[in-house]
Protein backbone atom coordinates (compact mmCIF):
# COMPACT_ATOMS: atom_id res chain seq x y z
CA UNK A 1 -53.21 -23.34 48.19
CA UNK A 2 -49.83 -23.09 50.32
CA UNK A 3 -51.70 -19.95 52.17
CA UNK A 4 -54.13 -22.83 53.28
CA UNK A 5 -51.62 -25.65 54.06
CA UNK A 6 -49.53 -23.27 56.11
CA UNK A 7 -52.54 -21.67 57.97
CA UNK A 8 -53.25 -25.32 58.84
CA UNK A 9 -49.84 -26.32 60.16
CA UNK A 10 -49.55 -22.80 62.10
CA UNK A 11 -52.98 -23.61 64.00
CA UNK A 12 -52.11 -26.87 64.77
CA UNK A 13 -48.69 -25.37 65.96
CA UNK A 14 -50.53 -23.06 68.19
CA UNK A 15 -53.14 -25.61 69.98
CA UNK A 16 -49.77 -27.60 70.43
CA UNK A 17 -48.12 -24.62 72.12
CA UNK A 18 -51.20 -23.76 73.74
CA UNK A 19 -52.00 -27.24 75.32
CA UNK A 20 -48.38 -27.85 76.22
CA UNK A 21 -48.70 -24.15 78.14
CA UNK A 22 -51.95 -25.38 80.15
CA UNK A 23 -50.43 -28.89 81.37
CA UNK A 24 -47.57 -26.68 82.44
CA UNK A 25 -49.08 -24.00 84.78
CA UNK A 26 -51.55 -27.36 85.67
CA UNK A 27 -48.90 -29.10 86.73
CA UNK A 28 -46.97 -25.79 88.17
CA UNK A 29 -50.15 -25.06 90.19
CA UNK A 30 -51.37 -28.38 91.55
CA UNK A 31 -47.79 -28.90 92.74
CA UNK A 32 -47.14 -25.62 94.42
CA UNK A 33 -50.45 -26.13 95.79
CA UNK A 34 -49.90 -29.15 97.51
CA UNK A 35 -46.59 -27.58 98.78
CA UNK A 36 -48.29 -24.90 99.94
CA UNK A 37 -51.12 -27.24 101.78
CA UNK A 38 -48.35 -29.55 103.55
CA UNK A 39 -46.99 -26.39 104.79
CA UNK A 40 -50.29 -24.91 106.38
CA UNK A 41 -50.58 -28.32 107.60
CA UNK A 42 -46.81 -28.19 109.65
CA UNK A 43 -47.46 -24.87 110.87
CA UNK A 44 -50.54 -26.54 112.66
CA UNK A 45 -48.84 -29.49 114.25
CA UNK A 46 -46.54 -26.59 115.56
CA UNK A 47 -49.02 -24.65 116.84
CA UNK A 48 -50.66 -28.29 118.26
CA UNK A 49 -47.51 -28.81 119.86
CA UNK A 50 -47.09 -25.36 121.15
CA UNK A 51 -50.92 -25.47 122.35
CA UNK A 52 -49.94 -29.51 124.43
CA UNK A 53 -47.17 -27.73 126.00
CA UNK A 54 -48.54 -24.25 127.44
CA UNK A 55 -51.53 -26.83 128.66
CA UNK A 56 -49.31 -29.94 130.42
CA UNK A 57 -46.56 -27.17 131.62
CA UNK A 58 -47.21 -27.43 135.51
CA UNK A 59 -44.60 -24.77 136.89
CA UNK A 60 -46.15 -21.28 137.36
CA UNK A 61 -43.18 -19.95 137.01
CA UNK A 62 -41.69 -21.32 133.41
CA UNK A 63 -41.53 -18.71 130.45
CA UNK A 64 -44.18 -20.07 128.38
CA UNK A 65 -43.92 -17.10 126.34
CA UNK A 66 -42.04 -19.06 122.98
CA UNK A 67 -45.77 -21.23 123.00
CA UNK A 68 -47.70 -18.09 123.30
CA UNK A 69 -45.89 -16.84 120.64
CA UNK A 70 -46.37 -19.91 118.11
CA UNK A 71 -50.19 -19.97 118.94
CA UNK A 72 -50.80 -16.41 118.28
CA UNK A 73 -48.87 -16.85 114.99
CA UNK A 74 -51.77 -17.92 112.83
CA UNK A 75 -53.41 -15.51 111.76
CA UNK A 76 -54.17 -17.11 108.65
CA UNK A 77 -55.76 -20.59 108.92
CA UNK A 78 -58.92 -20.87 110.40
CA UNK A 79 -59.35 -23.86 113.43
CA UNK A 80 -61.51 -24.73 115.78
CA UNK A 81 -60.46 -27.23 118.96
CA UNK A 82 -63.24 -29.97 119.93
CA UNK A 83 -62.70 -32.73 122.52
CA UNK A 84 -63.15 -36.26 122.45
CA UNK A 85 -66.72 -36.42 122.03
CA UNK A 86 -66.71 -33.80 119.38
CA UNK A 87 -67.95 -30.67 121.29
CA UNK A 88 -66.92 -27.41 121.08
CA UNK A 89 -65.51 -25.47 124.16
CA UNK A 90 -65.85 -21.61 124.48
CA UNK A 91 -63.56 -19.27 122.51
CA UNK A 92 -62.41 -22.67 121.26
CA UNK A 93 -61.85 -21.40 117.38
CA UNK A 94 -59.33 -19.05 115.60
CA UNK A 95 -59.95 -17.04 112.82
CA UNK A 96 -63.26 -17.23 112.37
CA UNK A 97 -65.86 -14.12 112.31
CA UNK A 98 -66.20 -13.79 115.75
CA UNK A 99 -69.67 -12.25 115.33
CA UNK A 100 -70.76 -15.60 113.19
CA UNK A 101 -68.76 -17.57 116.11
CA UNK A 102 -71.51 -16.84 118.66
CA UNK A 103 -74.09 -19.14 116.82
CA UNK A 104 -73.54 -22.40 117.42
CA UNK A 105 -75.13 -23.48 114.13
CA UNK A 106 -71.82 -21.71 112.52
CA UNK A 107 -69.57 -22.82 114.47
CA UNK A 108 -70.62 -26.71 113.70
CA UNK A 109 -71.16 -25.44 110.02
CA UNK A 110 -67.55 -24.51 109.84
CA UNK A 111 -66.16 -27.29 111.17
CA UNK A 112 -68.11 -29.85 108.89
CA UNK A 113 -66.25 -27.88 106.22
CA UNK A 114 -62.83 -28.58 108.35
CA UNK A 115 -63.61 -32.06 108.10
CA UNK A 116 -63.99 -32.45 104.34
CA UNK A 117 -60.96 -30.21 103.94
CA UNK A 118 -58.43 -31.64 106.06
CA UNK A 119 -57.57 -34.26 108.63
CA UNK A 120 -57.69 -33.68 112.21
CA UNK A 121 -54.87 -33.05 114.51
CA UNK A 122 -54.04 -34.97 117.56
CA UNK A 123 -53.13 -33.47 120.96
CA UNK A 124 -52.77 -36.36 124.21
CA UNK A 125 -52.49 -34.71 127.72
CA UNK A 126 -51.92 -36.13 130.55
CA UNK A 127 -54.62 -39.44 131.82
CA UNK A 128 -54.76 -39.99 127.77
CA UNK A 129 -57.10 -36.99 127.93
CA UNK A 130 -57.71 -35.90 123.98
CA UNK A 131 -58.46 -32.86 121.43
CA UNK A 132 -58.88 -32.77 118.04
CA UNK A 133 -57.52 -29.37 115.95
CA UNK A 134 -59.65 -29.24 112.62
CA UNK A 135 -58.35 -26.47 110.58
CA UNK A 136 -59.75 -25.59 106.84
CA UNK A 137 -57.72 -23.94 104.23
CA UNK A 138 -56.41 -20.24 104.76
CA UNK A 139 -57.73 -17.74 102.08
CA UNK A 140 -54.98 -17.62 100.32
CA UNK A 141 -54.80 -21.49 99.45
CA UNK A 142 -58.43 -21.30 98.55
CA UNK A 143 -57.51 -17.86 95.93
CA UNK A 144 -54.71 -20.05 94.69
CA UNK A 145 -56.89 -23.08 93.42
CA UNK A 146 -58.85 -20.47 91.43
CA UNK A 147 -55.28 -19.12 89.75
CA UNK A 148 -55.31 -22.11 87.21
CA UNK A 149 -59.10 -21.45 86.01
CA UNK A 150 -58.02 -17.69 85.23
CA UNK A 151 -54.93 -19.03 83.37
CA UNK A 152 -56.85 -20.85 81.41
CA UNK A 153 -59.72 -18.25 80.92
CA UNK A 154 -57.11 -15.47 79.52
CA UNK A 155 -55.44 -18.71 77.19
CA UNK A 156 -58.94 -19.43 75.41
CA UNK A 157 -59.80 -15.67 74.99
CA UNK A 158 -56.31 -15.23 73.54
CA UNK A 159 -56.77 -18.37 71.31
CA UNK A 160 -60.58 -17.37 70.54
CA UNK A 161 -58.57 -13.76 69.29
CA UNK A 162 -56.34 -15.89 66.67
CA UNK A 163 -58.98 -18.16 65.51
CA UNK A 164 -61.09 -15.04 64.55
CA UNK A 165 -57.69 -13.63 62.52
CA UNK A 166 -57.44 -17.02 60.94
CA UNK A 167 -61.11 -17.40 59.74
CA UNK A 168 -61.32 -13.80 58.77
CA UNK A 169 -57.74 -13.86 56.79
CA UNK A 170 -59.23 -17.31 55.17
CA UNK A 171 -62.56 -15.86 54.40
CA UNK A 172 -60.68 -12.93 52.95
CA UNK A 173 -58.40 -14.73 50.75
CA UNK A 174 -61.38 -16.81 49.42
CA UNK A 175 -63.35 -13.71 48.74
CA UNK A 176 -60.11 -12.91 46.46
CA UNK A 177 -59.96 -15.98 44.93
CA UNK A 178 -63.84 -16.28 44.14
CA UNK A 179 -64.00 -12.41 42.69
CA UNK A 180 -60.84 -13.21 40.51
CA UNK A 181 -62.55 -16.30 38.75
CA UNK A 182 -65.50 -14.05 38.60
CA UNK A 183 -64.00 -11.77 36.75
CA UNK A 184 -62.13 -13.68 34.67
CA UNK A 185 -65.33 -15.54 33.79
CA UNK A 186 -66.70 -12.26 32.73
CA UNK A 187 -63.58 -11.50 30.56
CA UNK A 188 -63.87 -14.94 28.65
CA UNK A 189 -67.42 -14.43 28.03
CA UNK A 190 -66.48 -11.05 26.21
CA UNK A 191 -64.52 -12.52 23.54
CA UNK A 192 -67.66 -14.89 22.17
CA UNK A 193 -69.92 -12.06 22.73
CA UNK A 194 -68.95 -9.41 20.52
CA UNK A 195 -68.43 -12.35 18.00
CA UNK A 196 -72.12 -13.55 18.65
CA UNK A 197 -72.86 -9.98 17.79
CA UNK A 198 -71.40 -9.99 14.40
CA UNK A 199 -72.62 -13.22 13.26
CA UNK A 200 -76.21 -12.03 14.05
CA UNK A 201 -75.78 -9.09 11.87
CA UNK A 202 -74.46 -11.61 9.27
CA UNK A 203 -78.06 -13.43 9.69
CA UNK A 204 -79.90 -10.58 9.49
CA UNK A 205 -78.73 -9.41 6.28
CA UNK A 206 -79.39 -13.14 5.17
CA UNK A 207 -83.10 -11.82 5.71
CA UNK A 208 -83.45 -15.35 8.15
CA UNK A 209 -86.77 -15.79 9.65
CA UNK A 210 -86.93 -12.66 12.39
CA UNK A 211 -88.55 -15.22 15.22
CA UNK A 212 -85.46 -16.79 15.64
CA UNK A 213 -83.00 -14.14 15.35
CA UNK A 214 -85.17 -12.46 18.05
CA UNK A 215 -84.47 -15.43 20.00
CA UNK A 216 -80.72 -15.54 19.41
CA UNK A 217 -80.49 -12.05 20.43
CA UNK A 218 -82.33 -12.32 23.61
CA UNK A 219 -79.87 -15.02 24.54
CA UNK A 220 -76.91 -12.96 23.74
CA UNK A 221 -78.52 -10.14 25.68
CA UNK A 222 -78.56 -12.45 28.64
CA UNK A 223 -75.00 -13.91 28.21
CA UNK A 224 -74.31 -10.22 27.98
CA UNK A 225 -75.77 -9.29 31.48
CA UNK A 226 -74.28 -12.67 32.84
CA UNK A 227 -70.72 -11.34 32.41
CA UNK A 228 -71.96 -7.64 34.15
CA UNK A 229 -73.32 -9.84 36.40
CA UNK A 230 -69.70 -11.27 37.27
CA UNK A 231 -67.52 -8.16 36.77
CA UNK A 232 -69.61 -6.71 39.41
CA UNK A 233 -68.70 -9.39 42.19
CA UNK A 234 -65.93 -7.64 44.86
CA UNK A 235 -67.38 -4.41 43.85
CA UNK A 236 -69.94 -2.02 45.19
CA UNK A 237 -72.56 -1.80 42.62
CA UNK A 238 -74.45 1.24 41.87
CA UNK A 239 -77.57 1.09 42.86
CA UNK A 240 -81.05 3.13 40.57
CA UNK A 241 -84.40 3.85 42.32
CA UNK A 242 -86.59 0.99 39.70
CA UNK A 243 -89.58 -0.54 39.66
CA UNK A 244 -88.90 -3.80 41.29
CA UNK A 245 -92.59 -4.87 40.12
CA UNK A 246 -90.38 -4.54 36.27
CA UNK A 247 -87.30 -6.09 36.92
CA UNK A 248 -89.29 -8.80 38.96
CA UNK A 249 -91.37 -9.68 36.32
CA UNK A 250 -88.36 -9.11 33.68
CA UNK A 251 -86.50 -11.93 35.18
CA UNK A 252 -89.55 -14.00 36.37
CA UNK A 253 -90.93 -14.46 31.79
CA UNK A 254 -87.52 -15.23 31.05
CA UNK A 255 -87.20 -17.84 33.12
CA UNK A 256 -91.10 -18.90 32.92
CA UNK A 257 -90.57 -19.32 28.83
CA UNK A 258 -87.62 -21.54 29.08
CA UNK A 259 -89.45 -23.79 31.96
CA UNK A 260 -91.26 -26.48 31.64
CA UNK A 261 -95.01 -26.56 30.83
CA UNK A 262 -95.59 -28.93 33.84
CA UNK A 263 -95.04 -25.75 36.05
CA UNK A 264 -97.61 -23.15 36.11
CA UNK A 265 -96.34 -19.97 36.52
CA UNK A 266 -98.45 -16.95 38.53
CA UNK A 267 -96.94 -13.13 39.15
CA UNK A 268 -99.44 -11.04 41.12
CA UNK A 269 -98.75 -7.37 42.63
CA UNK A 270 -100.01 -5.39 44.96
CA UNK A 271 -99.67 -2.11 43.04
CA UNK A 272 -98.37 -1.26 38.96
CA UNK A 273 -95.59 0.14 40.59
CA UNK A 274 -93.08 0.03 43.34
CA UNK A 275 -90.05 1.34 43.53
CA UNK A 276 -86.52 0.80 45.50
CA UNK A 277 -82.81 1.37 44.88
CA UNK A 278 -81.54 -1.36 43.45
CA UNK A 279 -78.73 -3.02 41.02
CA UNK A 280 -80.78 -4.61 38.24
CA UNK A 281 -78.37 -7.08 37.02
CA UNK A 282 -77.62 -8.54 40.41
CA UNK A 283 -81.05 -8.32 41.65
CA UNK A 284 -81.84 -10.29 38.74
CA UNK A 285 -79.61 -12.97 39.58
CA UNK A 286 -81.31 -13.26 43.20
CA UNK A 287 -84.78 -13.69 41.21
CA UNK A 288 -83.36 -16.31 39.14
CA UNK A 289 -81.78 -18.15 41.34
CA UNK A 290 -84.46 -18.63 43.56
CA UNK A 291 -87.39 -19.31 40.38
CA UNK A 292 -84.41 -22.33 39.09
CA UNK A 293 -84.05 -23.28 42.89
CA UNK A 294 -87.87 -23.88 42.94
CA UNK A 295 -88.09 -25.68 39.78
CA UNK A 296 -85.32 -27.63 41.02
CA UNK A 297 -87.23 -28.57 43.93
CA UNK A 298 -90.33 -29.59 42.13
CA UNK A 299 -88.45 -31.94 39.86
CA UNK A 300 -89.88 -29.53 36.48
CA UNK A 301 -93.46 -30.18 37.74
CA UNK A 302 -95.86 -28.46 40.20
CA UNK A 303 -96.86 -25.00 41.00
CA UNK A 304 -94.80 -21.30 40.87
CA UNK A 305 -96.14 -18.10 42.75
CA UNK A 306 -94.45 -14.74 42.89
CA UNK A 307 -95.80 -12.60 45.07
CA UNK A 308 -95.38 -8.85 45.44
CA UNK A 309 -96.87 -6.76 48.12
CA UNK A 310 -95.67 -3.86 49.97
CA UNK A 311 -96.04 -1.95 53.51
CA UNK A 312 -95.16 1.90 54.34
CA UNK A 313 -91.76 1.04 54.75
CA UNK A 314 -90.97 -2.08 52.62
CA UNK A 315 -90.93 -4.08 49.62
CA UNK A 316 -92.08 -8.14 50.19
CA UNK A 317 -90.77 -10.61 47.29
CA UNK A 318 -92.20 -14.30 47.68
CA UNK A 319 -91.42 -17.00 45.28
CA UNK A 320 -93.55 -20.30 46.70
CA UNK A 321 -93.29 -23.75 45.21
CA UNK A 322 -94.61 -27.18 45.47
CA UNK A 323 -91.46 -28.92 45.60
CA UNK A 324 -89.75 -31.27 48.31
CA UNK A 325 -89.52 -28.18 50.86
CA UNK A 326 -86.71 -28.77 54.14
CA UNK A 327 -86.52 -29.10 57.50
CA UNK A 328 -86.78 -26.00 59.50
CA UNK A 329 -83.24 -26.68 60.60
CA UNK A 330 -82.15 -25.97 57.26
CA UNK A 331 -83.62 -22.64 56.80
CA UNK A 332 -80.27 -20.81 57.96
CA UNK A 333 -78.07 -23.63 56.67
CA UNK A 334 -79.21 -23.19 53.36
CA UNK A 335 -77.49 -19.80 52.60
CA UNK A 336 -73.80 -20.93 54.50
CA UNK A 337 -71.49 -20.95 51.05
CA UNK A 338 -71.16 -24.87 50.01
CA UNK A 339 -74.62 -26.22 51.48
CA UNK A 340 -76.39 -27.73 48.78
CA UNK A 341 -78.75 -30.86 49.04
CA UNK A 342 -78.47 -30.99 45.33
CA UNK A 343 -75.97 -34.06 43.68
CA UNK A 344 -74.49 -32.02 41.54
CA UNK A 345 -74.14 -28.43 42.72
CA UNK A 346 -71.57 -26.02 44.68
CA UNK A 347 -73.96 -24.72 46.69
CA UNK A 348 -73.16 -21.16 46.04
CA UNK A 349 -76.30 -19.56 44.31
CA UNK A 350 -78.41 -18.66 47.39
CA UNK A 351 -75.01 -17.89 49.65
CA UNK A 352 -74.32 -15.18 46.79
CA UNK A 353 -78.47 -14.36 46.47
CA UNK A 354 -77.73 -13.44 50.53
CA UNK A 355 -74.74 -11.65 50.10
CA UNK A 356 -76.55 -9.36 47.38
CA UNK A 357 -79.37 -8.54 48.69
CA UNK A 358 -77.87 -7.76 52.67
CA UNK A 359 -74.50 -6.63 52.10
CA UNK A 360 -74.83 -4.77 48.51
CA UNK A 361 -78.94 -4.06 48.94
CA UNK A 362 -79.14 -3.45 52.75
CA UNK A 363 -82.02 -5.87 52.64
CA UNK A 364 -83.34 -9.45 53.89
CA UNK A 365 -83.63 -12.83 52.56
CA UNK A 366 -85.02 -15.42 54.46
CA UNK A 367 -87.09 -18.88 54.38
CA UNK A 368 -90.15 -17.74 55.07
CA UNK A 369 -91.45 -21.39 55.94
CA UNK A 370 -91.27 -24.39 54.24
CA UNK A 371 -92.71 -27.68 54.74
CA UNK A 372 -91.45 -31.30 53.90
CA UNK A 373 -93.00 -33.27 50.31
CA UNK A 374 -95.41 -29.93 50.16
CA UNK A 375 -92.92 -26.72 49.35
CA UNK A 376 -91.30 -23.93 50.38
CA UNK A 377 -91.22 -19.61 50.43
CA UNK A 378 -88.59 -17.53 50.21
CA UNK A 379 -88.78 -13.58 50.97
CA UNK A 380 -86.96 -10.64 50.29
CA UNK A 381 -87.41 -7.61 52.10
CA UNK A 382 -86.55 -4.45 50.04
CA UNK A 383 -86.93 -0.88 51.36
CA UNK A 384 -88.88 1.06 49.48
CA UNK A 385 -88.52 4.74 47.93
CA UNK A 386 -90.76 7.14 46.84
């Protein structure tokens, strides 16, 4: 239980960590950006200045040579020079693809995106005679507004990388925890057993009516391969090439003479026999737990089919009823462990029926379809051996 609690407080340490980290280089980034922005936007009311000056300078013979200087300086930021009434003079544009320049379409195109991007600059010459310097962003202002989104890319994959270790080292350590009770289970049920086995030679001696120490000892039989059953859980079980046809119908009578007489029970097969490696104990349990899952369904009363039929390659098991059936949303829900639509359940018998048949039996159990108020099918796919 602490493993839990302190899993809990270390993920909510980590998302803490994690956010606080993002709202930093956030904050980092948007501010440097601005700085960065304010900058580009001094260095073009320098080269504005620079650009009123080499115009209005009237003596042939001054060094304009500083101005020259500061106007070829950009290199960076794109701009384009219009006059008052918007229109674009000839070579009027700097750093700009100077192939693309030569359409007009472009041109305007480019400075529509100066517009949205920045204000305009200012430059008065002499007679109040005006032009505007719109400028967009330089290339590497535009990389930087990306830098945040990769931040925060490479932060989610790294938390997406500890949530995985978190849910696999939970999943582990209830794996642990369910196979322990499992086999403790089995233990406890030992101790009863062999006890159960002694009294019924006591009661046969007694010479007591054979029908119902028949009965008794079927029912120890089956506490008997109940514990297997449970020793067997976190283990890889050995698996026999058997009929499946045998065991089917093995589990299918037990089950059928306990049940209610309101259910009426059919088994029909393809073949006599069909064979596939399998554990018979567990594969069992996956038959019973679907048949009491049905009857479940129907409330003790309606209809029970088990199906058998084969292909060249596989085994088919359906079990159909005439019970309350599900929505189709449901039919992958229904095997996650702790889904039950039952009042009183765990909602653990089909979760473990999916886990034994794909993990132990390298097969498939699915809903095969199901409809609501008129029943349901599940399959299982077995391969089959020759």
């Amino acid at each position: 239980m602490s493993f839990f609690k302190n899993t809990i407080l270390l993920k909510r340490i980590v998302i803490l960590i994690s956010f606080s980290i993002v709202t930093l280089i956030l904050w980092n980034t948007y501010s440097f950006f601005k700085r960065f922005k304010n900058e580009e936007r001094l260095k073009m009311e320098i080269v504005a200045t620079a650009m009123k000056e080499f115009a209005t300078n009237q003596d042939l013979n001054a060094d304009v040579s500083l101005e020259d200087k500061i106007i070829k300086s950009n290199t960076s930021i794109p701009m384009i020079l219009v006059d008052e009434n918007g229109n674009i003079g000839l070579d009027s544009y700097l750093n700009l693809d100077s192939a693309k320049a030569k359409d007009p379409a472009y041109l305007k195109a480019q400075l529509e995106i100066m517009k949205e991007q920045n204000n305009p600059i200012e430059i008065t010459f002499a007679k109040n005679r005006k032009q505007f310097i719109y400028y967009r962003n330089s290339d590497l202002l535009n990389k930087l507004s990306y830098y945040p989104l990769t931040l925060i890319l490479i932060l989610s994959l790294f938390l997406a990388l500890i949530y995985m270790m978190f849910t696999s080292s939970k999943i582990a350590e209830q794996n642990k925890l369910w196979t322990g009770m499992a086999k403790e289970t089995a233990h406890q049920i030992g101790t009863p057993l062999s006890s159960l086995l002694g009294w019924i030679a006591i009661l046969k001696m007694e010479n007591i009516n054979d029908k119902y120490v028949n009965e008794i000892e079927k029912d120890v039989h089956r506490l008997n391969t109940i514990a297997n059953r449970f020793s067997k859980i976190g283990s890889l079980p050995a698996l026999k090439k058997l009929d499946i046809i045998a065991v089917t119908k093995s589990a299918y009578e037990y089950l059928e003479f306990r049940s209610s007489k309101q259910i009426a029970f059919t088994f029909e097969s393809s073949e006599e026999k069909l064979y596939s490696n399998v554990n018979e104990e567990l594969y069992g349990w996956v038959i019973e737990n679907l048949i009491k899952n049905a009857i479940d369904a129907m409330l003790g009363k309606g209809k029970l089919a088990l199906v058998i039929s084969d292909d060249a390659k596989n085994i088919e098991i359906n079990i159909t009823d005439t019970g309350k059936g599900m929505a189709k949303s449901q039919f992958k829900k229904i095997f996650n462990p702790g889904f039950t639509s039952k009042k009183r359940g765990w909602g653990l018998g089909l979760s473990l029926s999916k886990r034994i048949i794909e993990d132990y039996h390298k097969g498939k159990i699915v809903v095969k379809n199901s409809e609501l108020n008129k029943g349901t099918t599940f399959q299982i796919i077995l391969a089959k051996v020759t």
